[in-house]
N, C-alpha and C. Protein backbone atom coordinates (compact mmCIF):
# COMPACT_ATOMS: atom_id res chain seq x y z
N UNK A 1 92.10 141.17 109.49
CA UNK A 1 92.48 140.07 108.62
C UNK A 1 92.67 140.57 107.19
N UNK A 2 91.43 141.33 107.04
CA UNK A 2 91.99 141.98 105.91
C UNK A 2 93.36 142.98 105.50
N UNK A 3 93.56 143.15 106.54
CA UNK A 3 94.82 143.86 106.20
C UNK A 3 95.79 143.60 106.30
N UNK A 4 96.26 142.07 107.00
CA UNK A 4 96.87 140.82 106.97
C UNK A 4 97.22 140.60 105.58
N UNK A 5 96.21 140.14 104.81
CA UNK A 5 96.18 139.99 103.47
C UNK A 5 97.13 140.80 102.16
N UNK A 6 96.13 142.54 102.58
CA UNK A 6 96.75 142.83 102.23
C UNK A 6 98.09 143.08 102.16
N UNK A 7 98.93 143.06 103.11
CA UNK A 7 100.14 143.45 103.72
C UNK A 7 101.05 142.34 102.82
N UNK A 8 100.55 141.05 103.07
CA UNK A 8 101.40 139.64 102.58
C UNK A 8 100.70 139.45 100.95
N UNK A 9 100.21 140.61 100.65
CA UNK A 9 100.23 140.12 99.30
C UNK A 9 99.50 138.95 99.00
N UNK A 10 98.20 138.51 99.91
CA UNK A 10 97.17 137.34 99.41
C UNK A 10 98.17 136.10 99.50
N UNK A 11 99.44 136.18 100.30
CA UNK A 11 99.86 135.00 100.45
C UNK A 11 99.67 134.11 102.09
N UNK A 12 98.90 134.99 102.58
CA UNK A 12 98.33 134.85 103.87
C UNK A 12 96.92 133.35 103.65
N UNK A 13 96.40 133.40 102.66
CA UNK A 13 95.27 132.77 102.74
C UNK A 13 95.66 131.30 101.65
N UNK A 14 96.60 131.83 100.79
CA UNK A 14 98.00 130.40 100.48
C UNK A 14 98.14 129.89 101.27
N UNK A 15 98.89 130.69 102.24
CA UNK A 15 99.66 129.71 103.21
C UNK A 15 98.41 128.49 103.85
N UNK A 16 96.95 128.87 103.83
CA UNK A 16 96.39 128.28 104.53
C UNK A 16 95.96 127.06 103.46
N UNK A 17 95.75 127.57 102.33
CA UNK A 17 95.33 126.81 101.64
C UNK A 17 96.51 125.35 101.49
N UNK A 18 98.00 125.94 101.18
CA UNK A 18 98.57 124.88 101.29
C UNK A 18 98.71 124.13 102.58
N UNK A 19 98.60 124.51 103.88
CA UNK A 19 98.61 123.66 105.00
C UNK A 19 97.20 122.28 104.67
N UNK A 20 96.14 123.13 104.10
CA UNK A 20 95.23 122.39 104.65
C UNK A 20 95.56 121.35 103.30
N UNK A 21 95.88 121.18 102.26
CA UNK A 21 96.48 119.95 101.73
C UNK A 21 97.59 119.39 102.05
N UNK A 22 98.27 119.83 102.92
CA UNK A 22 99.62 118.87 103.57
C UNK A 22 98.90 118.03 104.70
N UNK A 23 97.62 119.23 105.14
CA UNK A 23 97.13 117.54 106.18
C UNK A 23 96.24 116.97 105.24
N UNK A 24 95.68 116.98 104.28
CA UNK A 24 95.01 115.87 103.96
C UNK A 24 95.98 114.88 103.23
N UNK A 25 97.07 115.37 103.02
CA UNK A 25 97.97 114.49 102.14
C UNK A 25 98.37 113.37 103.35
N UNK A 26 99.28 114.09 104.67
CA UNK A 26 99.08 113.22 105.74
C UNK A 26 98.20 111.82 106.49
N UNK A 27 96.89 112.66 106.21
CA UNK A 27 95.59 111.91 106.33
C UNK A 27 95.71 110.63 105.58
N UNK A 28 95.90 110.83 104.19
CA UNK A 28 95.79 109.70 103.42
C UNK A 28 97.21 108.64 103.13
N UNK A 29 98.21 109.64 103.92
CA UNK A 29 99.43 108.59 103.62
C UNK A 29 98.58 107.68 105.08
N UNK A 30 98.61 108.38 106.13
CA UNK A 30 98.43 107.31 107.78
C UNK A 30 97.02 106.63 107.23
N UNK A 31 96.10 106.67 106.34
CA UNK A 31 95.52 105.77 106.28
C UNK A 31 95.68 104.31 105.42
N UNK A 32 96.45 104.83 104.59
CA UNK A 32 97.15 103.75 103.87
C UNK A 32 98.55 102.85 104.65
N UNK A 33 98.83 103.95 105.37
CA UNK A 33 99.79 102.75 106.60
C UNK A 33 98.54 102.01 107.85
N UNK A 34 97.56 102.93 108.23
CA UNK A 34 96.48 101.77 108.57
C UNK A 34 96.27 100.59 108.36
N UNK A 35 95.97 101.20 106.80
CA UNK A 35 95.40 99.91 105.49
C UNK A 35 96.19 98.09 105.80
N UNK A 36 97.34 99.12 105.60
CA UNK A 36 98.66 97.92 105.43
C UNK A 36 98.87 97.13 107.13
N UNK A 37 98.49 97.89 107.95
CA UNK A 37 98.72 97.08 109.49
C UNK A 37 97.68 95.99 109.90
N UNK A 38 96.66 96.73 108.86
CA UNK A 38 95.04 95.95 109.75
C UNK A 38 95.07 94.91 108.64
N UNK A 39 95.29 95.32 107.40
CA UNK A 39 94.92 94.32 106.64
C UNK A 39 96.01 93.59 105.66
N UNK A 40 97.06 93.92 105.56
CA UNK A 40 98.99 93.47 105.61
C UNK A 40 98.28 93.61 103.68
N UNK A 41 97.86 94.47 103.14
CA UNK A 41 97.87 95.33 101.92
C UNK A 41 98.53 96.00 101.99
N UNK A 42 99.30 96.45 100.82
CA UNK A 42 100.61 97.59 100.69
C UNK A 42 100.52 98.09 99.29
N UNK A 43 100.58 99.14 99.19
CA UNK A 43 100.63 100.07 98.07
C UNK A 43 101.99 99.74 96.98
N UNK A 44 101.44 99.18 95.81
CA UNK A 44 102.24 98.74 95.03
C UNK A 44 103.04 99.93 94.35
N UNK A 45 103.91 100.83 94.47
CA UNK A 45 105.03 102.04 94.20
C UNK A 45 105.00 101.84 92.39
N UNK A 46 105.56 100.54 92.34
CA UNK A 46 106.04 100.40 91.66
C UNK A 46 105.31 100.77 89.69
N UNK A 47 103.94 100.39 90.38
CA UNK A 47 102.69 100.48 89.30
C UNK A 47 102.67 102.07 88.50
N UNK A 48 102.82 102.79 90.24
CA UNK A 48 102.81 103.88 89.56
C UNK A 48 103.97 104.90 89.65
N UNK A 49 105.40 104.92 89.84
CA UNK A 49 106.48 104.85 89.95
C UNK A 49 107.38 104.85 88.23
N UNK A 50 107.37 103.35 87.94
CA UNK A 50 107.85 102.70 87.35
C UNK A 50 109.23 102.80 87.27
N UNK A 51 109.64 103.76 86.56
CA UNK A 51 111.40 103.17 86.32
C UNK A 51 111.78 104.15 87.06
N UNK A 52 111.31 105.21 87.60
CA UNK A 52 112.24 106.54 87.86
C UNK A 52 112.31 106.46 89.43
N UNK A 53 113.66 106.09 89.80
CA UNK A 53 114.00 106.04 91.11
C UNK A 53 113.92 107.12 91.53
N UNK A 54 114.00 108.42 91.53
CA UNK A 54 113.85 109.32 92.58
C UNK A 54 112.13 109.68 92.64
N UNK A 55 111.65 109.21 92.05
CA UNK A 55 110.07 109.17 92.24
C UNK A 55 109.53 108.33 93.55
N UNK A 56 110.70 106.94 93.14
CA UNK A 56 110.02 105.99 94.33
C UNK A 56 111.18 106.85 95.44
N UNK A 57 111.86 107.04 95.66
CA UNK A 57 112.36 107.65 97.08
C UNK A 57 111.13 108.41 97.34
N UNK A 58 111.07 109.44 96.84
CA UNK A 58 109.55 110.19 97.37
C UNK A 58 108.67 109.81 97.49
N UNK A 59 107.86 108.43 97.43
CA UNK A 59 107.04 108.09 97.28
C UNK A 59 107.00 107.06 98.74
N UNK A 60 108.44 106.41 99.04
CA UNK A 60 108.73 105.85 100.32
C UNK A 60 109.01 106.80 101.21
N UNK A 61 109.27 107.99 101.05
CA UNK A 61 109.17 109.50 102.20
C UNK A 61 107.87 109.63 102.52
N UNK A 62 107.11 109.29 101.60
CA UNK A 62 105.63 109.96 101.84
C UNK A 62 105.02 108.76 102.78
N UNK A 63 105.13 107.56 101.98
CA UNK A 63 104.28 106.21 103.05
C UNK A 63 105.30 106.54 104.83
N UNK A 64 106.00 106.83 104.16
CA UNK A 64 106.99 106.48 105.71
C UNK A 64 106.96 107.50 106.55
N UNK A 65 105.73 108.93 106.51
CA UNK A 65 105.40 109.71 107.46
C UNK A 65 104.01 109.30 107.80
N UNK A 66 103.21 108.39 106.69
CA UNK A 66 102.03 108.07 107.24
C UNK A 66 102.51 106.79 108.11
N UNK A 67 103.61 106.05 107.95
CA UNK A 67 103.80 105.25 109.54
C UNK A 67 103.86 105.92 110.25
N UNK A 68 105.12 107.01 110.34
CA UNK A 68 105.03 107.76 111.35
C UNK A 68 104.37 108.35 112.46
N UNK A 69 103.12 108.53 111.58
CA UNK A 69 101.92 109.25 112.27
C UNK A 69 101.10 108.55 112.85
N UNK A 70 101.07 107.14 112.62
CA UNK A 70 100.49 105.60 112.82
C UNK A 70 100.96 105.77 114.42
N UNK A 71 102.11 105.34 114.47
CA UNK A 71 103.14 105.17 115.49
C UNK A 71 103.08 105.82 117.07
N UNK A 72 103.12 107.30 115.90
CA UNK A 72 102.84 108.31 117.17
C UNK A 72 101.55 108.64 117.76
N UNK A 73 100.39 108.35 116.79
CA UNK A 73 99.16 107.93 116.98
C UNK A 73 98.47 106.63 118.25
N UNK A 74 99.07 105.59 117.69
CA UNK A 74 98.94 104.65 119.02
C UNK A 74 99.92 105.00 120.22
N UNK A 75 100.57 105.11 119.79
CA UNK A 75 101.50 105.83 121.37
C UNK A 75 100.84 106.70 121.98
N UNK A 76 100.01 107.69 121.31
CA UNK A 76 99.37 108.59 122.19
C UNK A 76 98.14 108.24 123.01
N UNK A 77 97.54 107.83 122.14
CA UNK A 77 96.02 106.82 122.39
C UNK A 77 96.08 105.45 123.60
N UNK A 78 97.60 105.08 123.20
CA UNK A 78 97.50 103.80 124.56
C UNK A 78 98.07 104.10 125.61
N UNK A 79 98.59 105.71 125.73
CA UNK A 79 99.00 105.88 126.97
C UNK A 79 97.90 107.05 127.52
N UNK A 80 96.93 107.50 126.82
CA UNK A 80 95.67 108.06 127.30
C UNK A 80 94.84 107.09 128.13
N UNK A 81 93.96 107.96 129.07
CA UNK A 81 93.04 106.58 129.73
C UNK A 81 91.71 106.82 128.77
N UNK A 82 91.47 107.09 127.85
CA UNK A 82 90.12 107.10 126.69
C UNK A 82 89.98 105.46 125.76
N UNK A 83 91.25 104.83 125.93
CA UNK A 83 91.43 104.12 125.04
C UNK A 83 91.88 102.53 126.04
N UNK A 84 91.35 101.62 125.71
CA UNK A 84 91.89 99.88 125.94
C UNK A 84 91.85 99.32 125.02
N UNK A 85 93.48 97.93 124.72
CA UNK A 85 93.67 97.04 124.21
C UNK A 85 92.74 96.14 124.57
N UNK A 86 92.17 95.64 122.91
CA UNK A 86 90.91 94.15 123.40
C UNK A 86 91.10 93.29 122.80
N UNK A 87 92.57 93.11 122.47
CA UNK A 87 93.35 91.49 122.05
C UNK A 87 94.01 91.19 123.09
């Protein structure tokens, strides 16, 4: 491993470092699309956004992979036998 490292120039242990904040970034977009399913709360963009439209495009890219992950999340879970609907 160490010589992994060395080889890539310490960009070996980057790379990890940035993965492991793309999933927590993940984490917290699908919990905020949670938020908004269980409890029909929605993240106001706009507050912190404000005038600059290509901010809010990115900002609706980002909520709109934590649906994503929502989505593909119960799809996986209700077609597992670990899991039953109790509505």
């Amino acid at each position: 491993m160490v010589l992994l490292n060395l080889l890539t120039l310490g960009l070996w242990s980057k790379l990890g470092r940035l993965t492991h904040y793309a999933f927590d970034a993940v984490l917290i977009s699908a919990f905020l699309a949670g938020m908004k399913r269980s409890t029909g709360l929605t993240f106001k963009k706009d507050s912190v956004v404000g005038e600059n439209k290509e901010m809010g495009k990115w900002v609706e890219k980002y909520l709109g992979v934590g649906e994503w992950v929502m989505d593909q999340s119960v799809a996986i879970a209700s077609s597992s036998g670990w899991f039953e609907r109790s509505r």
